[in-house]
N, C-alpha and C. Protein backbone atom coordinates (compact mmCIF):
# COMPACT_ATOMS: atom_id res chain seq x y z
N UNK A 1 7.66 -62.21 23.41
CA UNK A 1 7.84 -61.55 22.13
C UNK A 1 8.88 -62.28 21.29
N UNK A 2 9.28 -62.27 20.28
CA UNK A 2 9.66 -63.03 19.22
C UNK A 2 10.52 -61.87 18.68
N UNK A 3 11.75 -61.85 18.63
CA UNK A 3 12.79 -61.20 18.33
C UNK A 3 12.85 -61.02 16.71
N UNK A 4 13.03 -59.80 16.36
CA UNK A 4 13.11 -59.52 15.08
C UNK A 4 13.35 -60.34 14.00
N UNK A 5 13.25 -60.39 12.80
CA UNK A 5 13.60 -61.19 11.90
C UNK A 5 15.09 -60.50 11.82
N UNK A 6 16.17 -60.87 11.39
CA UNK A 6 17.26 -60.46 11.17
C UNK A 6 17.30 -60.58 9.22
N UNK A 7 17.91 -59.17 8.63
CA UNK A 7 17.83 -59.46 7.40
C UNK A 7 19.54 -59.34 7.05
N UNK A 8 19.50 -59.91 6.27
CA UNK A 8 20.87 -60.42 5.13
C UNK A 8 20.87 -59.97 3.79
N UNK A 9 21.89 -59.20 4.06
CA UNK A 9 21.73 -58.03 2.30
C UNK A 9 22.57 -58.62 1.39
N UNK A 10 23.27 -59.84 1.87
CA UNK A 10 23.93 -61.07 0.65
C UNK A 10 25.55 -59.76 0.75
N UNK A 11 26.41 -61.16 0.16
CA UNK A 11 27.56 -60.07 -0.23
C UNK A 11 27.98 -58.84 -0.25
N UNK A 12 28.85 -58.17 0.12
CA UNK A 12 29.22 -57.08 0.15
C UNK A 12 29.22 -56.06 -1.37
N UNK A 13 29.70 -57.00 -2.38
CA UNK A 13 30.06 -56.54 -3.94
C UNK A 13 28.74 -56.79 -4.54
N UNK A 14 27.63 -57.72 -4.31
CA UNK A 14 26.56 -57.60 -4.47
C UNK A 14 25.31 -56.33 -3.88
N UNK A 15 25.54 -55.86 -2.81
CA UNK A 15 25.06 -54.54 -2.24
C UNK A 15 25.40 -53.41 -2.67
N UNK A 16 27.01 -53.22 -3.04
CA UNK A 16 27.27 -52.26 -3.73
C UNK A 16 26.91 -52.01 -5.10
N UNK A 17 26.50 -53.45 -5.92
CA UNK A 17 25.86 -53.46 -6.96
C UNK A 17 24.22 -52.56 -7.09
N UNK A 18 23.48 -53.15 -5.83
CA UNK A 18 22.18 -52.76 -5.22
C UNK A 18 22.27 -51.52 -5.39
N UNK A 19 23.25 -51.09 -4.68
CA UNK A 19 23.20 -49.67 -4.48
C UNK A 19 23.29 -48.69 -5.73
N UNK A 20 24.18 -49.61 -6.49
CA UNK A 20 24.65 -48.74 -7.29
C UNK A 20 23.52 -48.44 -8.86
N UNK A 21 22.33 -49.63 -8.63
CA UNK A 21 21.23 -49.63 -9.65
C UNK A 21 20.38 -48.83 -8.96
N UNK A 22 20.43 -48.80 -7.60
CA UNK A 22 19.40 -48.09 -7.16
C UNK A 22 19.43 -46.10 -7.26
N UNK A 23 21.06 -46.00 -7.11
CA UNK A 23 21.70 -44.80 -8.02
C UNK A 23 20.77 -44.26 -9.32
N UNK A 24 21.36 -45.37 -9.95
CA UNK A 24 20.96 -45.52 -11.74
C UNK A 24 19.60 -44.96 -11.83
N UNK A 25 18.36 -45.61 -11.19
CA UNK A 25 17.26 -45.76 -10.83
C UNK A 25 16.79 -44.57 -10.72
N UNK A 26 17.26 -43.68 -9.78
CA UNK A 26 17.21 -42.18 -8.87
C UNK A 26 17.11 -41.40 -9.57
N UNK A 27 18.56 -41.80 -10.73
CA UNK A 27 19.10 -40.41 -11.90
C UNK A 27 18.18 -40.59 -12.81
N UNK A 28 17.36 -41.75 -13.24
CA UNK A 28 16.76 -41.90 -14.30
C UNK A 28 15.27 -41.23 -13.78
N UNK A 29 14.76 -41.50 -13.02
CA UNK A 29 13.32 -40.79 -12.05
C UNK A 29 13.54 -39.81 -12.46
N UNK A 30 14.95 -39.15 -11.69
CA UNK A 30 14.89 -37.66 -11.43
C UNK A 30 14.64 -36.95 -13.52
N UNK A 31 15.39 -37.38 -13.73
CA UNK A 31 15.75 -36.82 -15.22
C UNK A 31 14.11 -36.99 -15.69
N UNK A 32 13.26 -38.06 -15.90
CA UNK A 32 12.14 -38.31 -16.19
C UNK A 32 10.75 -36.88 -15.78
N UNK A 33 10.82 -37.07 -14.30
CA UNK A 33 10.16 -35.98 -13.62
C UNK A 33 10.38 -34.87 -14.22
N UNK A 34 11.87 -34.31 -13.90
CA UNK A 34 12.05 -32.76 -14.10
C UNK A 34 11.84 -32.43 -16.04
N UNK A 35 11.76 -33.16 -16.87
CA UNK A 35 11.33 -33.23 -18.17
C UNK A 35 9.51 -33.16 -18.00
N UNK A 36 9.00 -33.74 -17.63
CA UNK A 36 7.47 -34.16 -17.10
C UNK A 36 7.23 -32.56 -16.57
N UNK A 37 7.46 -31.78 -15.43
CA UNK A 37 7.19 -31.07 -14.84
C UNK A 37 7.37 -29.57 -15.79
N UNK A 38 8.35 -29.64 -16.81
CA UNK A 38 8.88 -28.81 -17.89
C UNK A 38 7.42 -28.86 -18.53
N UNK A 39 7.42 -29.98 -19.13
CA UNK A 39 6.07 -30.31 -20.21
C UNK A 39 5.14 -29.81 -19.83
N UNK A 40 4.64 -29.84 -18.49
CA UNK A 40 3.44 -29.76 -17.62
C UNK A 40 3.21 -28.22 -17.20
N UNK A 41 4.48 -27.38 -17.37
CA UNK A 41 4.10 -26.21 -16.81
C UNK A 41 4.05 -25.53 -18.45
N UNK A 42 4.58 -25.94 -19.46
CA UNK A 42 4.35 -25.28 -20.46
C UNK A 42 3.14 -25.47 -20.84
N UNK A 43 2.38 -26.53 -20.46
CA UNK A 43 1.06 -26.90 -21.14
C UNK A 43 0.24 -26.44 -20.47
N UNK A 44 0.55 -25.99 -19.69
CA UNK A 44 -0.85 -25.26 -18.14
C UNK A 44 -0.44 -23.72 -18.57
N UNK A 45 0.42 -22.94 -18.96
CA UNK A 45 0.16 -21.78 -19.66
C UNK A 45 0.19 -21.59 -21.08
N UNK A 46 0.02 -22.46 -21.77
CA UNK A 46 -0.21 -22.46 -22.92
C UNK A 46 -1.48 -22.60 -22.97
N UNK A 47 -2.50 -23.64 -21.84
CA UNK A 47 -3.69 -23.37 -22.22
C UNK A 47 -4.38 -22.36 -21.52
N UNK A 48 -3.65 -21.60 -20.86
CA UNK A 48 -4.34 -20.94 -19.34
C UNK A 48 -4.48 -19.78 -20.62
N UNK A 49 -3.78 -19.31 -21.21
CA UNK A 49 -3.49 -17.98 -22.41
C UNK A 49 -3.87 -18.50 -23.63
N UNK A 50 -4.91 -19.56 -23.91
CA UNK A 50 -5.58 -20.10 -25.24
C UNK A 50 -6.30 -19.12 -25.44
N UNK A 51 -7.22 -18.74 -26.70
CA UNK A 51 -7.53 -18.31 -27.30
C UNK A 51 -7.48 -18.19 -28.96
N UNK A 52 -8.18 -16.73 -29.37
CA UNK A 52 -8.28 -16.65 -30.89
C UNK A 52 -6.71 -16.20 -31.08
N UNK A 53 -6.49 -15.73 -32.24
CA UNK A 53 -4.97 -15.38 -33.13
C UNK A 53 -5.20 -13.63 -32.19
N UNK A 54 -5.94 -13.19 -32.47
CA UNK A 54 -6.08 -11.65 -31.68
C UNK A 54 -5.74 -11.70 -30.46
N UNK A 55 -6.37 -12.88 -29.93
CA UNK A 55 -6.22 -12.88 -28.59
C UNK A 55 -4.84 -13.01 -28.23
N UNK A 56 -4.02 -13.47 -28.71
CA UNK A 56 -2.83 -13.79 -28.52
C UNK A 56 -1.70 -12.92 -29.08
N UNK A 57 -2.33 -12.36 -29.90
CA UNK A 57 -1.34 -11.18 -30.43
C UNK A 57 -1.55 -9.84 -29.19
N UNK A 58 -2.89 -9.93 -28.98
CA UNK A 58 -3.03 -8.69 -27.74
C UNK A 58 -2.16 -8.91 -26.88
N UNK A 59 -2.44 -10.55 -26.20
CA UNK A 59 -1.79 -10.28 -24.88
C UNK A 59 0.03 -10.14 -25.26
N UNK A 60 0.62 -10.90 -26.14
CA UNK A 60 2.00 -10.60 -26.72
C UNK A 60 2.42 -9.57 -26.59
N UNK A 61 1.44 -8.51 -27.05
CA UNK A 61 1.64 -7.06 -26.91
C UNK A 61 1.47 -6.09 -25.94
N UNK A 62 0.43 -7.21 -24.49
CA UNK A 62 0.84 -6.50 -22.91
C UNK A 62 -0.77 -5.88 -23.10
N UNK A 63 -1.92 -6.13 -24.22
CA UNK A 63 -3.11 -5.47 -24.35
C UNK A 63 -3.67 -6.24 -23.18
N UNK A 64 -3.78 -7.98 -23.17
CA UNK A 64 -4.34 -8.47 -22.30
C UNK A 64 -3.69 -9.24 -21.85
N UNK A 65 -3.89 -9.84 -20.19
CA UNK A 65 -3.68 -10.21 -19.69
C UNK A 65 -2.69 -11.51 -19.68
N UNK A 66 -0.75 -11.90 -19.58
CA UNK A 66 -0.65 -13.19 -20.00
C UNK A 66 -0.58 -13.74 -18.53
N UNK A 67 -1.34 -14.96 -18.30
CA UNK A 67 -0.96 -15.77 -16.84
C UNK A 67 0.36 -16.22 -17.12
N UNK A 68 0.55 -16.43 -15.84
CA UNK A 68 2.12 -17.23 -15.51
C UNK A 68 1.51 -18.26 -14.70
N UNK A 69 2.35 -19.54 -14.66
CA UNK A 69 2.40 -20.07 -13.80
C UNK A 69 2.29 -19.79 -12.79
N UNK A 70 3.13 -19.00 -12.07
CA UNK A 70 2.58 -18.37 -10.58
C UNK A 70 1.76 -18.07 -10.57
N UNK A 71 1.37 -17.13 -11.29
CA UNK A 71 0.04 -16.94 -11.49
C UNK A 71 -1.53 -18.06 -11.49
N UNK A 72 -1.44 -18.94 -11.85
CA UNK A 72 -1.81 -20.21 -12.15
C UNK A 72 -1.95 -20.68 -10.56
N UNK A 73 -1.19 -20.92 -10.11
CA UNK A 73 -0.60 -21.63 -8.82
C UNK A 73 -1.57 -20.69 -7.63
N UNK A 74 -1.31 -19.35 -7.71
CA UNK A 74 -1.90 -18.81 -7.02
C UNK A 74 -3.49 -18.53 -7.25
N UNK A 75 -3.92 -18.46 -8.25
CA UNK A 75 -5.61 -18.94 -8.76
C UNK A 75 -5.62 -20.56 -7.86
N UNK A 76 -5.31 -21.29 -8.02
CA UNK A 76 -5.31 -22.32 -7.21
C UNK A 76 -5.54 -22.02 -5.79
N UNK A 77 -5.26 -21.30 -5.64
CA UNK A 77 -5.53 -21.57 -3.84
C UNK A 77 -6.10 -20.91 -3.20
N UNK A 78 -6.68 -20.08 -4.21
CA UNK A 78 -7.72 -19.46 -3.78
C UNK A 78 -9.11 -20.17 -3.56
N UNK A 79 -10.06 -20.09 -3.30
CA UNK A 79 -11.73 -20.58 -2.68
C UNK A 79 -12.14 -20.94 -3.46
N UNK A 80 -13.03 -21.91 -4.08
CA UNK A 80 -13.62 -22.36 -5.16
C UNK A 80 -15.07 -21.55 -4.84
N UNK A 81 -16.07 -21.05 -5.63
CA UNK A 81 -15.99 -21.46 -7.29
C UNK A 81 -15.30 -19.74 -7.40
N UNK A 82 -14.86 -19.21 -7.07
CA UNK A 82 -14.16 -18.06 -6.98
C UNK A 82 -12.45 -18.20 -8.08
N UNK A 83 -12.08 -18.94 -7.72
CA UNK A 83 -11.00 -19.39 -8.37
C UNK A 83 -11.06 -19.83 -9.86
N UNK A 84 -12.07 -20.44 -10.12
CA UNK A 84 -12.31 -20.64 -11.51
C UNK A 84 -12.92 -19.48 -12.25
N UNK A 85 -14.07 -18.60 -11.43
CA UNK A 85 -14.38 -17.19 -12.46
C UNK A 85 -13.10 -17.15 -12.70
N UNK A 86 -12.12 -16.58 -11.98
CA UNK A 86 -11.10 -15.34 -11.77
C UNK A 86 -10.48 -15.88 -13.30
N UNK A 87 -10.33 -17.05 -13.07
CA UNK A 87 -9.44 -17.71 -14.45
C UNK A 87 -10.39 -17.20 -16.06
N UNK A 88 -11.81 -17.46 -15.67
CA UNK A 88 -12.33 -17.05 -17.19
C UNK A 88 -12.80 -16.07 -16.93
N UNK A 89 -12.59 -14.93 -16.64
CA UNK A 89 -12.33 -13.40 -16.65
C UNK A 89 -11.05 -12.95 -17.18
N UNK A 90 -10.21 -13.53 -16.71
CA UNK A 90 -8.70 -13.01 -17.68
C UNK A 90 -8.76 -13.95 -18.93
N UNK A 91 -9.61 -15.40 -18.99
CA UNK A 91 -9.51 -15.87 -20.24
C UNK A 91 -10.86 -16.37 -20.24
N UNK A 92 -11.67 -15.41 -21.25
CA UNK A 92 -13.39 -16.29 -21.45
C UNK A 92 -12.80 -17.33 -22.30
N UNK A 93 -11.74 -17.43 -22.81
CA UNK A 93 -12.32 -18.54 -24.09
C UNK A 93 -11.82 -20.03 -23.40
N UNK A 94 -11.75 -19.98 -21.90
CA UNK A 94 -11.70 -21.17 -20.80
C UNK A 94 -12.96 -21.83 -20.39
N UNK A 95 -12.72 -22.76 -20.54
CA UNK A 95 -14.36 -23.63 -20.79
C UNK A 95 -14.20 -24.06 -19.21
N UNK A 96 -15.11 -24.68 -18.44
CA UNK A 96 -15.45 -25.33 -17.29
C UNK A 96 -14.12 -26.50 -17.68
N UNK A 97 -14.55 -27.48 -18.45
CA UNK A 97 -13.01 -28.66 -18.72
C UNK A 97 -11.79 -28.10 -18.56
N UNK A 98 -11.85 -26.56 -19.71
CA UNK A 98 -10.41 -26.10 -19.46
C UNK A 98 -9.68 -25.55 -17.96
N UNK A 99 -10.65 -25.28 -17.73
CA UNK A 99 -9.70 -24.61 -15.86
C UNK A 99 -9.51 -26.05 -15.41
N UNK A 100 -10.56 -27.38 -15.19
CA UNK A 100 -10.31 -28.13 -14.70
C UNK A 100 -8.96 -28.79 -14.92
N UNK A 101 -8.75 -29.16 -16.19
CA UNK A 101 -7.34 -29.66 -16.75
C UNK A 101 -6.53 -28.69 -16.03
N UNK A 102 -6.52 -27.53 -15.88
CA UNK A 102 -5.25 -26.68 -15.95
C UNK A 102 -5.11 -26.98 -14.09
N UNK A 103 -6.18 -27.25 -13.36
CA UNK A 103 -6.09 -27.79 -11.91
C UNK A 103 -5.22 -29.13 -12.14
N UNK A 104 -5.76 -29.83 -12.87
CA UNK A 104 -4.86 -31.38 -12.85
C UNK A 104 -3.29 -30.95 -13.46
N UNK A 105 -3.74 -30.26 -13.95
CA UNK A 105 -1.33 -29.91 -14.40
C UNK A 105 -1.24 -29.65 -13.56
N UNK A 106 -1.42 -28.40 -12.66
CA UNK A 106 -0.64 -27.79 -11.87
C UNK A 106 -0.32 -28.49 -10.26
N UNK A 107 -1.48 -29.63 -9.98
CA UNK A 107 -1.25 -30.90 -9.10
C UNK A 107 -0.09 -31.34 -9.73
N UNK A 108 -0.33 -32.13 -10.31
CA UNK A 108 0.81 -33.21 -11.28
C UNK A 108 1.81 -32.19 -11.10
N UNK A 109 1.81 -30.72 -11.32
CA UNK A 109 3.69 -30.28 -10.87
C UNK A 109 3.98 -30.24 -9.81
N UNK A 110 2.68 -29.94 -8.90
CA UNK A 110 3.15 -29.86 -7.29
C UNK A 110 3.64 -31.31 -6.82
N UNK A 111 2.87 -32.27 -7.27
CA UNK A 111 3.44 -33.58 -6.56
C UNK A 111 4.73 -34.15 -7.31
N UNK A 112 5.20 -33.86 -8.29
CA UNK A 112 6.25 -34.04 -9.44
C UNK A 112 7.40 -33.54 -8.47
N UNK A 113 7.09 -32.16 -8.55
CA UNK A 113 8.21 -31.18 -7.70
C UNK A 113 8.39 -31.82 -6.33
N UNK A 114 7.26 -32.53 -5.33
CA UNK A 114 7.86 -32.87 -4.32
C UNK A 114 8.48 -34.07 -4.68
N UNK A 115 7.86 -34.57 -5.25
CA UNK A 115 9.22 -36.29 -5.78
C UNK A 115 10.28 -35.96 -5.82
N UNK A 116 10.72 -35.01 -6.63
CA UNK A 116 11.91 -34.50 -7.24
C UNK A 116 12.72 -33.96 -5.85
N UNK A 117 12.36 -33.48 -5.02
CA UNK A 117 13.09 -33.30 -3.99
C UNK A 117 13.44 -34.09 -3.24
N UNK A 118 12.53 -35.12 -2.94
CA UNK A 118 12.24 -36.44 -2.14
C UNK A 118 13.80 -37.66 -2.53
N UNK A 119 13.67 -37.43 -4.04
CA UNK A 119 14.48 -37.83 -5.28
C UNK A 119 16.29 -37.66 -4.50
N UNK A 120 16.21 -36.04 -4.40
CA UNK A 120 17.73 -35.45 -4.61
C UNK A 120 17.69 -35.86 -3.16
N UNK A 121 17.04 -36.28 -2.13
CA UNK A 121 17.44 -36.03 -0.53
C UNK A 121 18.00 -37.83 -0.42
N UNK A 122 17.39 -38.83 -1.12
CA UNK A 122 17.48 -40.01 -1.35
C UNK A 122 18.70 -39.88 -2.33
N UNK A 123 19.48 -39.49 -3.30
CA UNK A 123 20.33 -39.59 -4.45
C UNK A 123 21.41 -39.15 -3.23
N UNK A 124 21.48 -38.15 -2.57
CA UNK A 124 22.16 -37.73 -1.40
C UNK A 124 23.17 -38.77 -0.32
N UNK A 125 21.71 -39.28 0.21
CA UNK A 125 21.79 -40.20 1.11
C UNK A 125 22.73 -41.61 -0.08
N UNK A 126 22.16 -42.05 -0.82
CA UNK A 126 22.93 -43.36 -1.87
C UNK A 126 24.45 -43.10 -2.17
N UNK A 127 24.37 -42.01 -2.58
CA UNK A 127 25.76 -41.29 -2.46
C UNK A 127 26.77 -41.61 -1.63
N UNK A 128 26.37 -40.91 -0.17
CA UNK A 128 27.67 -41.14 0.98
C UNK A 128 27.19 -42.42 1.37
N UNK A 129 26.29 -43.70 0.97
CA UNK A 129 26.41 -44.78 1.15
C UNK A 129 27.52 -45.25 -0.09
N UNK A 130 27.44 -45.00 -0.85
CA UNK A 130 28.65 -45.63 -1.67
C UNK A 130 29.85 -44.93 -1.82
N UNK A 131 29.92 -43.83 -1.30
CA UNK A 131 31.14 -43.37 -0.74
C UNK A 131 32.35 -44.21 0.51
N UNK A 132 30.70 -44.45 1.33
CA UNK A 132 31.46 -45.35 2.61
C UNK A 132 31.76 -46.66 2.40
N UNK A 133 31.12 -47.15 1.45
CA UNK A 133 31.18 -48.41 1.06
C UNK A 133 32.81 -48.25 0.28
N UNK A 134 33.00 -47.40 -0.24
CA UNK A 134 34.64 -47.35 -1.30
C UNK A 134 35.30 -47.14 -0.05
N UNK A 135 35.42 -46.10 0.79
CA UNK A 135 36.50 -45.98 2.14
C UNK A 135 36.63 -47.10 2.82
N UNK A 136 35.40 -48.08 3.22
CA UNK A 136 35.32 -49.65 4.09
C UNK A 136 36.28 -50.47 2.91
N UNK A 137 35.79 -50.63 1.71
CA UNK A 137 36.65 -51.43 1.09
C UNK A 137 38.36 -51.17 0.67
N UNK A 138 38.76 -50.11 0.60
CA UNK A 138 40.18 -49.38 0.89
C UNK A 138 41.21 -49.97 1.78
């Protein structure tokens, strides 16, 4: 067998540099996503509750039905093609495209949201690496 490659992370003040874009990097993702996931859940009940001017004054007023997101989320996981009536029963004026889109937001937040955690567990970890890196150099 042939013994590992050995790697070389160059300079010490150069790694901490690494580290410290890769920081930069993290905060900028994270900030990006959690804006993205904002956008994405307003636009998945904004269209989930589309309709006429009536329609929207009713439900305002508690006449009909407003989805929530949770709401949304949980139509999701329910059984297909079951899951899509349910959606144009509380909203006929949901076309076949429209439930579909409102499936692709509410992916795009689920996988957004796990980045975003993925994000803070990694921003974490970079952290008490450049923490230790300031105590080693001390």
């Amino acid at each position: 067998k042939t013994p590992p490659e050995r790697i070389h992370l160059g300079p010490l003040q150069k790694l901490k540099q690494r580290i410290a874009a890769l920081s930069d990097d993290l905060a900028r993702q994270q900030k990006e996503d959690a804006a993205a996931v904002e956008r994405c859940v307003v636009a998945a009940v904004e269209r989930a509750n589309s309709g006429t001017v009536g329609d929207r004054l009713r439900r305002s007023g508690g006449q009909l039905v407003r989805l929530s997101f949770l709401g949304l989320v949980a139509a999701l996981m329910g059984k297909e093609p079951r899951a899509t009536s349910a959606l144009q029963e509380v909203n006929s004026h949901l076309s076949g495209e429209d439930v579909a889109a409102l499936w692709e937001e509410i992916a795009r937040v689920m996988c957004l949201t796990v980045r975003l955690g993925q994000i803070s567990r990694v921003q974490l970890a970079v952290d008490e690496l450049l923490a230790e890196q300031g105590r080693g150099a001390s």
